[in-house]
C-alpha atoms as a PDB file:
ATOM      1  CA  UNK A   1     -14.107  -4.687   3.147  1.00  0.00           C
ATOM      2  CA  UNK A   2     -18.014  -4.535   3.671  1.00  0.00           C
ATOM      3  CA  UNK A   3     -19.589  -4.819   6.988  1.00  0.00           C
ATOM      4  CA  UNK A   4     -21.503  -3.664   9.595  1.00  0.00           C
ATOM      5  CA  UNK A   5     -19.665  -0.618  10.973  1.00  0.00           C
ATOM      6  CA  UNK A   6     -20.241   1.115  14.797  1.00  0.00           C
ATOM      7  CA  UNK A   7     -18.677   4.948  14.330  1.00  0.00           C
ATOM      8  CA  UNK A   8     -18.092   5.415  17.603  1.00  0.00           C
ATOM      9  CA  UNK A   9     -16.447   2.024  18.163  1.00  0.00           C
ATOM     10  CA  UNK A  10     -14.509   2.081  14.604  1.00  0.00           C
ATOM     11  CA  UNK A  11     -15.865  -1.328  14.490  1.00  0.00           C
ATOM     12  CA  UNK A  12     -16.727  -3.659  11.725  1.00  0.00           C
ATOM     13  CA  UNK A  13     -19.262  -6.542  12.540  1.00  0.00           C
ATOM     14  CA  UNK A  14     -20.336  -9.453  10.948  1.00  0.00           C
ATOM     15  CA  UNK A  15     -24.155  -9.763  10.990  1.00  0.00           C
ATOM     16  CA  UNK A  16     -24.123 -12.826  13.338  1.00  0.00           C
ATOM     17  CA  UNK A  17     -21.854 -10.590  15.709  1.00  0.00           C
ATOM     18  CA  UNK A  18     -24.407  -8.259  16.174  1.00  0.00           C
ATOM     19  CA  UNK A  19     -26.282  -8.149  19.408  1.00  0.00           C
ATOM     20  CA  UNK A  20     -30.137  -7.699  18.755  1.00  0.00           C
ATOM     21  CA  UNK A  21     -28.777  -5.931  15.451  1.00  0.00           C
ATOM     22  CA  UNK A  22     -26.200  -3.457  17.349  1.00  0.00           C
ATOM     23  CA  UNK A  23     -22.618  -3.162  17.966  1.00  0.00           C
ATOM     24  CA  UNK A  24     -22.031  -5.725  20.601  1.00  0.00           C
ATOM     25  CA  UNK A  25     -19.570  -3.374  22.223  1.00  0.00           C
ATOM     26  CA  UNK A  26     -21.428  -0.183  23.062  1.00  0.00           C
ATOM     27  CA  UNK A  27     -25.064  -1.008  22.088  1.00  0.00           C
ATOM     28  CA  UNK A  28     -25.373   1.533  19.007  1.00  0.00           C
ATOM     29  CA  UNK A  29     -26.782   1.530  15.739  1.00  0.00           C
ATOM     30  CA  UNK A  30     -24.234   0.130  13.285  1.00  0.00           C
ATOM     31  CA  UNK A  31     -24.865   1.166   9.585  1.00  0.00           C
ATOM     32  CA  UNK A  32     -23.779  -0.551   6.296  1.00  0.00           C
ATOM     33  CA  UNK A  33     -20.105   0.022   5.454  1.00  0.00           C
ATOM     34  CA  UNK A  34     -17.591  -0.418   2.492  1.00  0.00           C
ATOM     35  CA  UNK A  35     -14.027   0.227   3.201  1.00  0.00           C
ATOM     36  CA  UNK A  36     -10.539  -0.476   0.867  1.00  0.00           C
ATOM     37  CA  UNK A  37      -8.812  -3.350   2.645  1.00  0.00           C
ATOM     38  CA  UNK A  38      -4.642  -4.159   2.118  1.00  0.00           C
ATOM     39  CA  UNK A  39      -2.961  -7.095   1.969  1.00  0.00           C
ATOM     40  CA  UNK A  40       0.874  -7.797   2.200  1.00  0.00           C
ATOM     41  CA  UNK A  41       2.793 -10.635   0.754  1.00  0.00           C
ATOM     42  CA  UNK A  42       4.340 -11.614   4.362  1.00  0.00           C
ATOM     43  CA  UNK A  43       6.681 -13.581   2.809  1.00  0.00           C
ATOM     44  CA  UNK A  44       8.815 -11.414   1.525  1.00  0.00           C
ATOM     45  CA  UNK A  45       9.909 -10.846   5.005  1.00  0.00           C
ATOM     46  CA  UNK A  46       9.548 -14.366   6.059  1.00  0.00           C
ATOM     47  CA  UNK A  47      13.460 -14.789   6.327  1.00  0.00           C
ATOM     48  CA  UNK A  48      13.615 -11.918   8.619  1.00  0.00           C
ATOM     49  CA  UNK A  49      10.610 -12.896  10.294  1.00  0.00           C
ATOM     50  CA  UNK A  50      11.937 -15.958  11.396  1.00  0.00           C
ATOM     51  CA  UNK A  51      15.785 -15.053  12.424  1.00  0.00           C
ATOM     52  CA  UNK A  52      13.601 -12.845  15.096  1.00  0.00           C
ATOM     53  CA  UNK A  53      11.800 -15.360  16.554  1.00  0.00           C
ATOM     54  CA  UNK A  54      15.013 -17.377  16.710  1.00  0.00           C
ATOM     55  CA  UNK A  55      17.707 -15.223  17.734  1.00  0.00           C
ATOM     56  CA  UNK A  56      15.983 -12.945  20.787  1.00  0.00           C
ATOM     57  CA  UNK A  57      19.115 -11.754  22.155  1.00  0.00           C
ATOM     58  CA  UNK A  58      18.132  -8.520  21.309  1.00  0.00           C
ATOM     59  CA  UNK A  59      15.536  -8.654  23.459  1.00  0.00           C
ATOM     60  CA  UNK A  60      18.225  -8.698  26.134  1.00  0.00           C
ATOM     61  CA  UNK A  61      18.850  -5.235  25.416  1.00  0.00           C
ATOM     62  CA  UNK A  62      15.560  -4.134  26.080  1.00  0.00           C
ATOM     63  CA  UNK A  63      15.846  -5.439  29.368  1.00  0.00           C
ATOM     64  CA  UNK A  64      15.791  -2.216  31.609  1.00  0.00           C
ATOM     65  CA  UNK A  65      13.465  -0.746  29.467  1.00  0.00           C
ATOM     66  CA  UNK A  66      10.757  -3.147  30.217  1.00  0.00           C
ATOM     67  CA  UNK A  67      11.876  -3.188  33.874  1.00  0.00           C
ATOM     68  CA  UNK A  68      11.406   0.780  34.167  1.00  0.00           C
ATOM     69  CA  UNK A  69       7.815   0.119  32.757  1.00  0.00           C
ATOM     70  CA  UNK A  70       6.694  -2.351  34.580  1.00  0.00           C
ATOM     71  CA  UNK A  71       8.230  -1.078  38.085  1.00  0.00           C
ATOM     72  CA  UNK A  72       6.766   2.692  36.965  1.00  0.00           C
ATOM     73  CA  UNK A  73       2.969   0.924  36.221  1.00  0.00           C
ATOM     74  CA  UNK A  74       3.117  -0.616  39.467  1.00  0.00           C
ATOM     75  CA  UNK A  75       3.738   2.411  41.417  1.00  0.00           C
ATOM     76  CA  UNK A  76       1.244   4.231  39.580  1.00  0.00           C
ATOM     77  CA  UNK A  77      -1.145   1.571  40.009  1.00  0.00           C
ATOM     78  CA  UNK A  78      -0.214   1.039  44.028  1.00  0.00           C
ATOM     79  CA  UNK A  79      -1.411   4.982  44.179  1.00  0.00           C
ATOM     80  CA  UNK A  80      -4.515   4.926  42.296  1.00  0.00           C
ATOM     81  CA  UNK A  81      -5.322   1.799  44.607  1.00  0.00           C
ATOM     82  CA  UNK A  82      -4.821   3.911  47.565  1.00  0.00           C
ATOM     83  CA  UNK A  83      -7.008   6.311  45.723  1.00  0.00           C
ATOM     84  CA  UNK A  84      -4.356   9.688  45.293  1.00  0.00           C
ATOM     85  CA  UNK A  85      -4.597  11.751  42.321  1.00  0.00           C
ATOM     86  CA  UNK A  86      -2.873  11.232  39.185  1.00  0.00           C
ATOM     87  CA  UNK A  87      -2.818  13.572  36.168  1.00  0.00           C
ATOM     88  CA  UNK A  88      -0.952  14.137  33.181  1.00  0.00           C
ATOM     89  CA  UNK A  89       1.080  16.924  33.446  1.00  0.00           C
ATOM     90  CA  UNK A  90       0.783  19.963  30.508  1.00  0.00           C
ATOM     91  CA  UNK A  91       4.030  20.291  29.682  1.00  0.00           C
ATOM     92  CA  UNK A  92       6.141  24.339  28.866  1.00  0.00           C
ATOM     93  CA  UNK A  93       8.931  24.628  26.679  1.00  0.00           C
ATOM     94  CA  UNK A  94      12.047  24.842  28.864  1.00  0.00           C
ATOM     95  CA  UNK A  95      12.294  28.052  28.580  1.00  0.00           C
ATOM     96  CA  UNK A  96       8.997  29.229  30.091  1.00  0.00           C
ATOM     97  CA  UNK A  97      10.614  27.565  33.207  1.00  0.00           C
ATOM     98  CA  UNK A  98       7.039  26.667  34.267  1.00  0.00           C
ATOM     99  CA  UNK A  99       5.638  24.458  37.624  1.00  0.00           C
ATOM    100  CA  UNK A 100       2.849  24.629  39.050  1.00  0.00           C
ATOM    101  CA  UNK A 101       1.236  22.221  40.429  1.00  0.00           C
ATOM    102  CA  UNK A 102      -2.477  21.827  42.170  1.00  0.00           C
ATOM    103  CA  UNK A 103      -2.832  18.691  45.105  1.00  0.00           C
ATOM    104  CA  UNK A 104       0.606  18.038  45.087  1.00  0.00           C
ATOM    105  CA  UNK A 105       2.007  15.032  47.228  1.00  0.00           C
ATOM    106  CA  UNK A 106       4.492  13.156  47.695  1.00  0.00           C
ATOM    107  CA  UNK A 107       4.517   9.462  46.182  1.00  0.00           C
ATOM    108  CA  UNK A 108       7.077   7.588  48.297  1.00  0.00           C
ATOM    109  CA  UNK A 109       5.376   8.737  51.562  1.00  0.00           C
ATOM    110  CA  UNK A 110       2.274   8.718  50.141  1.00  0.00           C
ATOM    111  CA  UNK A 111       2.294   4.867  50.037  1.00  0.00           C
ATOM    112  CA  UNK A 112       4.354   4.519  53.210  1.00  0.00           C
ATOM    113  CA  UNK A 113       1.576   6.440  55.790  1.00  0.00           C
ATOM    114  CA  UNK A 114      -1.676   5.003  56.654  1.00  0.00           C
ATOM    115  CA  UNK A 115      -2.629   8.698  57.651  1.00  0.00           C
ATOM    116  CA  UNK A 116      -4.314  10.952  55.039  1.00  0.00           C
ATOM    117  CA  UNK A 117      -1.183  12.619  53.260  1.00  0.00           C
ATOM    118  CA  UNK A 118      -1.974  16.753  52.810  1.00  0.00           C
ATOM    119  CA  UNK A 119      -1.580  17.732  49.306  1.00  0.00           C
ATOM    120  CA  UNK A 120      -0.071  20.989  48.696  1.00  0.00           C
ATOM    121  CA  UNK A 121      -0.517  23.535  45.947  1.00  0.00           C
ATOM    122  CA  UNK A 122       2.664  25.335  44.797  1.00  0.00           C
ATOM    123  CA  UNK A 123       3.370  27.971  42.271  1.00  0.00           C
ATOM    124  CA  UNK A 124       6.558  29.036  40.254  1.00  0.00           C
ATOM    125  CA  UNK A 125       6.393  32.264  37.762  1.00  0.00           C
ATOM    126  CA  UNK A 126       7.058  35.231  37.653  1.00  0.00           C
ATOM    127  CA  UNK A 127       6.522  36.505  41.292  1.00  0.00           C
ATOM    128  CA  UNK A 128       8.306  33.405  42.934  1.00  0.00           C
ATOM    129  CA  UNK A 129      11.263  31.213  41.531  1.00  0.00           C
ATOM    130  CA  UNK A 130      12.573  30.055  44.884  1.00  0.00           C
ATOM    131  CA  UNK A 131      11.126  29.194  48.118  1.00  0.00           C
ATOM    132  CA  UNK A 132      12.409  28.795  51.885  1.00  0.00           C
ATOM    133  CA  UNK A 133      11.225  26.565  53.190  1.00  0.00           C
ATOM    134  CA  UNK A 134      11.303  26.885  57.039  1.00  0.00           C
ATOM    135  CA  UNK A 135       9.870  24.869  60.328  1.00  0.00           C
ATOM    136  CA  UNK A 136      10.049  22.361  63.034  1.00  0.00           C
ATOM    137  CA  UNK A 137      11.939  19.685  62.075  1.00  0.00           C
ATOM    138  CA  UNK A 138       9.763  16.667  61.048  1.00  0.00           C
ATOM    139  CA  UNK A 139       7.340  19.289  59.921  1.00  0.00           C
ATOM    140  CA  UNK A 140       6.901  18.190  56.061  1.00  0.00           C
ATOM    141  CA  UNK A 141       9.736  20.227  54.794  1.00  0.00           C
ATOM    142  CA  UNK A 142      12.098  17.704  52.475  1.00  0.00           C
ATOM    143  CA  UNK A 143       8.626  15.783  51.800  1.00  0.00           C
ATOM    144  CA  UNK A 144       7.036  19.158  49.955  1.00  0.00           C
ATOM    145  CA  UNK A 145      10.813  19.610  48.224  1.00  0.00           C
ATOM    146  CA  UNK A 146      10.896  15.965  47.319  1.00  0.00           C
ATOM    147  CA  UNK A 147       7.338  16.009  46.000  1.00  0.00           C
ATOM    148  CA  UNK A 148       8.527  18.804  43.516  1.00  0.00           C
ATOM    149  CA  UNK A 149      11.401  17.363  42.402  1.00  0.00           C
ATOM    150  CA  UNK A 150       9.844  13.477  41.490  1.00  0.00           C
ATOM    151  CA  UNK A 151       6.711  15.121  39.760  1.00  0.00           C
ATOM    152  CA  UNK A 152       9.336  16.870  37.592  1.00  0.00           C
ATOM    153  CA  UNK A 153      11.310  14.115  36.975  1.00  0.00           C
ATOM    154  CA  UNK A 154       8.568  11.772  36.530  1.00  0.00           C
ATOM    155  CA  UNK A 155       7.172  14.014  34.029  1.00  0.00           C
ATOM    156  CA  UNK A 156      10.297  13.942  32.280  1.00  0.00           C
ATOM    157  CA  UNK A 157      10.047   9.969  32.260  1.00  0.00           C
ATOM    158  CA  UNK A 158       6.237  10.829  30.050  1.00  0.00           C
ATOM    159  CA  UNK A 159       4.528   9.573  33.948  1.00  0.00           C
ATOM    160  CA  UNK A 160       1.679  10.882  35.213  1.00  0.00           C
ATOM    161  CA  UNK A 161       2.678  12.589  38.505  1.00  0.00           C
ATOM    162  CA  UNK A 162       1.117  12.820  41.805  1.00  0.00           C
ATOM    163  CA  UNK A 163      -1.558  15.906  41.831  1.00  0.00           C
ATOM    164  CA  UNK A 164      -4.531  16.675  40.747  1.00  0.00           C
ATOM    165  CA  UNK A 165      -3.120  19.362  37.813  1.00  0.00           C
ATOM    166  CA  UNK A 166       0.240  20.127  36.940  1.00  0.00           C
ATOM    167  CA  UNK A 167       1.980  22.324  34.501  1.00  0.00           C
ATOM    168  CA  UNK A 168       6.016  21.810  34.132  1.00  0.00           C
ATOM    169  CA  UNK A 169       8.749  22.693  31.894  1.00  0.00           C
ATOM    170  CA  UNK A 170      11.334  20.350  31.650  1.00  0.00           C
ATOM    171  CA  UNK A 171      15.056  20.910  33.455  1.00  0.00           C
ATOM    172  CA  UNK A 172      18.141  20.059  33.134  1.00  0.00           C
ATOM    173  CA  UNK A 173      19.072  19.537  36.559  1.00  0.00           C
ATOM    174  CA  UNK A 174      17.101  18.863  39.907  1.00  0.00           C
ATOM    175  CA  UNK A 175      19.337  20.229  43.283  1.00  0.00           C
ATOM    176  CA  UNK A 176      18.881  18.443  46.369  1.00  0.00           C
ATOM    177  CA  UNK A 177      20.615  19.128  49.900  1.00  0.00           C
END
């Protein structure tokens, strides 16, 4: 294949694409390019090909999948409307029985309240593997314990979570009272 190729778009363009003679993406200098192209003889698999696109019961399957990712996009997106953090989480080996987690909130009240939720920064290692947790009632205790649980679980599920930085090792089981 020889074209016009933008490095930092891995683009190739034809010389009528071109935009004043630049990628018509990013507005760079594209240079003169010569790659090895592929072909495969589709219709080898044409048979195959075409019992998929008539039998899609399959596809039935697949149903909850697609229904966890679209439900899990939309709460993701309903928080990064309301403008909380998101981050992807750095995930431990098990072992290292890591969490910590910087801006910490939780999601479910997060997008309930029209107040200004108060993130929380909380730390597990070495010096503290279990918290009390004590105070008035309705005084933010079960949201904070919540909050740790769902960003674990979430990053379990390969979600962002809700804080500005988290670290977590994976568990086996989350405890609720």
């Amino acid at each position: 294949y020889t074209g016009k190729y933008c490095k930092p778009c891995e683009s190739f363009w034809t010389e009528s694409q071109l935009v004043d003679g630049k990628c018509p993406d990013c507005g760079r200098e594209v240079q003169d390019a010569e790659e090895e192209a592929y072909f495969f003889r589709l219709s080898r698999y044409a048979e195959r090909i075409q019992d998929l696109l008539e039998n899609t019961d399959f596809l039935l399957t697949l149903l909850p999948e697609f229904e966890f990712l679209t439900k899990g996009t939309e709460l993701l997106h309903a928080l990064e409307q309301r403008g909380y953090a998101l981050c992807r989480p750095t995930l431990r080996p098990m072992e290292e029985r890591a969490f910590t987690a910087k801006g910490l909130y939780n999601p479910e009240v997060a997008l309930r309240i029209e107040d200004e939720i108060v993130p929380n920064d909380i730390v597990f290692d070495e010096n503290a593997i279990i918290y009390v947790l004590t105070g008035p009632n309705r005084g933010g205790k079960s949201v904070v314990t919540c909050a740790i649980g769902i960003a674990v679980a979430m990053a379990q599920l390969g979600m962002f979570v809700p804080a500005e930085q988290a670290v977590i090792s994976p568990a086996d089981a989350i405890y609720t009272h």
